[in-house]
C-alpha atoms as a PDB file:
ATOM      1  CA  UNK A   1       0.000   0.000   0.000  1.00  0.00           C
ATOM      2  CA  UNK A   2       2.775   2.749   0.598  1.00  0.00           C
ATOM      3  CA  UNK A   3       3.458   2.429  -3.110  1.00  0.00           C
ATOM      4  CA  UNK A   4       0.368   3.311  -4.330  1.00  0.00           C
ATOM      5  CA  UNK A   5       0.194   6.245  -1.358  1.00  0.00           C
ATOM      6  CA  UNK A   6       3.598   7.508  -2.911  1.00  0.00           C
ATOM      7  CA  UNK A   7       2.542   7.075  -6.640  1.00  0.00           C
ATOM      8  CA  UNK A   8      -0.630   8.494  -6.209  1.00  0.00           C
ATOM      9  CA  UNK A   9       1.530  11.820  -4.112  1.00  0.00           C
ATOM     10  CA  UNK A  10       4.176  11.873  -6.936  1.00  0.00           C
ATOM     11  CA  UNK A  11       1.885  11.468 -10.050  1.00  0.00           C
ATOM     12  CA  UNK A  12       0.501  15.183  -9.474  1.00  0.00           C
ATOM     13  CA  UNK A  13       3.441  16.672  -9.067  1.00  0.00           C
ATOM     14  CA  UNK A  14       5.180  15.431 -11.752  1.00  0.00           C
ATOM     15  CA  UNK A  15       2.268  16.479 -14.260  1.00  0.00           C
ATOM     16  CA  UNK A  16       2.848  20.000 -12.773  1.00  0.00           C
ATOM     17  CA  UNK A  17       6.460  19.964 -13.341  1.00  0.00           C
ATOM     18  CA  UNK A  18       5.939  18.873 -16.803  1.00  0.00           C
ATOM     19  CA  UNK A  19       3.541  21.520 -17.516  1.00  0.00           C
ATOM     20  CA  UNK A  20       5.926  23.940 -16.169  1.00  0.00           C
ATOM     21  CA  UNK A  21       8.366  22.903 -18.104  1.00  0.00           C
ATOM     22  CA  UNK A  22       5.896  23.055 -21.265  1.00  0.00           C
ATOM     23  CA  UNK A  23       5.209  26.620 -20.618  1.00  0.00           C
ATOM     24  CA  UNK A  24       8.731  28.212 -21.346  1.00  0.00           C
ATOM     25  CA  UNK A  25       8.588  30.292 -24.525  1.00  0.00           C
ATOM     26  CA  UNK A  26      10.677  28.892 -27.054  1.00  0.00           C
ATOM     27  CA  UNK A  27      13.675  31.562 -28.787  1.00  0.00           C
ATOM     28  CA  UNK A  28      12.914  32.714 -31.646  1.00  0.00           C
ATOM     29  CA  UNK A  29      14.813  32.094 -35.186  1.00  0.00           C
ATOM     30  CA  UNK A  30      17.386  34.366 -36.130  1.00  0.00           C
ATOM     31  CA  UNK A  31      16.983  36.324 -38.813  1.00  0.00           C
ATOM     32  CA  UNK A  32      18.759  35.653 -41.857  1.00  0.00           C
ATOM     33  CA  UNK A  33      21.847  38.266 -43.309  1.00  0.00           C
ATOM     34  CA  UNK A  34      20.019  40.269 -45.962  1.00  0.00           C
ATOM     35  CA  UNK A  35      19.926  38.982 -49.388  1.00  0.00           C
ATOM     36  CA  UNK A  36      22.842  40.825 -51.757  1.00  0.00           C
ATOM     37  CA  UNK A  37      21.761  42.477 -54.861  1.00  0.00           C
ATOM     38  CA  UNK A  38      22.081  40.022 -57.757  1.00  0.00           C
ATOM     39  CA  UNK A  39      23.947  40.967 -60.741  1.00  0.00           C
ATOM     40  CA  UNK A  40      21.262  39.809 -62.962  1.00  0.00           C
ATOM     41  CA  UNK A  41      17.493  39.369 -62.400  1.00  0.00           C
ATOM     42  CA  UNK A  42      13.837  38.928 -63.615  1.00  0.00           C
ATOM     43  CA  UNK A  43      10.535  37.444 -64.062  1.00  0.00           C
ATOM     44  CA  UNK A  44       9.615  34.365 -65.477  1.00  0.00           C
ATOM     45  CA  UNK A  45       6.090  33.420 -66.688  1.00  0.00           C
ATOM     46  CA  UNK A  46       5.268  29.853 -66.632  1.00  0.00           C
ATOM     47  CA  UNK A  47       1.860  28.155 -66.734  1.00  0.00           C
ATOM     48  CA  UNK A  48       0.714  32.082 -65.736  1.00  0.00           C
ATOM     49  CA  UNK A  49       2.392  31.977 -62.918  1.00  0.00           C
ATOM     50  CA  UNK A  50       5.381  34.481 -62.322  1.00  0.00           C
ATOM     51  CA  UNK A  51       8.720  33.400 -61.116  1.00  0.00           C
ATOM     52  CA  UNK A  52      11.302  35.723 -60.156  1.00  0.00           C
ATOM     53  CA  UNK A  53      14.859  35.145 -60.051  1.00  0.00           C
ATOM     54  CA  UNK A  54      18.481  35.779 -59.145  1.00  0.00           C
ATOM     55  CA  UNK A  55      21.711  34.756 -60.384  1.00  0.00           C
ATOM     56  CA  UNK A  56      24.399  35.103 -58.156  1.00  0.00           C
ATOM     57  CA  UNK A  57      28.584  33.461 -58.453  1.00  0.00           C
ATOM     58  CA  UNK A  58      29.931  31.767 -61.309  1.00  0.00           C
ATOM     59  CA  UNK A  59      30.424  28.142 -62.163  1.00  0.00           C
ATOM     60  CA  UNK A  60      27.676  25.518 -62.838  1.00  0.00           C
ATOM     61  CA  UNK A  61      23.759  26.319 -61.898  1.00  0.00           C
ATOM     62  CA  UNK A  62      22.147  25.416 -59.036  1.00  0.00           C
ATOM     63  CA  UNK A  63      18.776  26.070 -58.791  1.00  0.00           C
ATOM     64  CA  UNK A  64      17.371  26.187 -55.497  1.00  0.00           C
ATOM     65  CA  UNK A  65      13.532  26.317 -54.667  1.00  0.00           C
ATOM     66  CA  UNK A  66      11.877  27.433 -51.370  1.00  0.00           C
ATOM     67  CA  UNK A  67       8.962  25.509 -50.303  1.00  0.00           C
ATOM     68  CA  UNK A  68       6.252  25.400 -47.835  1.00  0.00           C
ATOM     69  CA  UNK A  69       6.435  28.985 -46.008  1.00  0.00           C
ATOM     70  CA  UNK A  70       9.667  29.632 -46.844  1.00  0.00           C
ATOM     71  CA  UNK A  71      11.319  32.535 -49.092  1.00  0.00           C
ATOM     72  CA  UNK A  72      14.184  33.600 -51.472  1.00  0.00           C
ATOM     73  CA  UNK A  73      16.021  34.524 -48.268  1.00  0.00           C
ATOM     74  CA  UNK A  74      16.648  31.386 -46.705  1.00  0.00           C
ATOM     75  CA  UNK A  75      19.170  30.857 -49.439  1.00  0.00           C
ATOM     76  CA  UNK A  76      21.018  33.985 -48.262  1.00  0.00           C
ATOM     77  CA  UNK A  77      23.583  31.791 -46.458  1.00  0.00           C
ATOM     78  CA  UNK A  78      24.360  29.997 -49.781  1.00  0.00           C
ATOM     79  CA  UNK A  79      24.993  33.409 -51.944  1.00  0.00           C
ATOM     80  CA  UNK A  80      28.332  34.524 -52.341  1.00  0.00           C
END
């Protein structure tokens, strides 16, 4: 019986440090550097929809495509 007296005791409190714990705000995301100003861009239309793009280095393309809620600038780590 002084098992289920000390589970029953500890089984509370532990769901109130858990919640606790829960309610810490999480950081938020740093901000990506700012984009630099590509030497050559535009507008595509494809299928009506309109694409613009950005050409940045040299050497062989790589096209890279945001998704989801994402944006041109998450690639701003990538551009020279």
């Amino acid at each position: 019986m002084p098992i289920l007296r000390r589970f029953a005791l500890g089984a509370p409190l532990l769901a109130l440090l858990g919640t606790a714990a829960a309610a810490q705000p999480v950081p938020p995301f740093p901000q990506p550097p700012v984009l630099p100003v590509p030497p050559h861009s535009g507008y595509v239309a494809l299928d009506g929809v309109r694409l613009g793009y950005g050409e940045f280095g040299t050497g062989p393309v790589v096209l890279l495509i945001e998704g989801g809620l994402g944006s041109g600038e998450n690639w701003a780590y990538l551009a020279p």
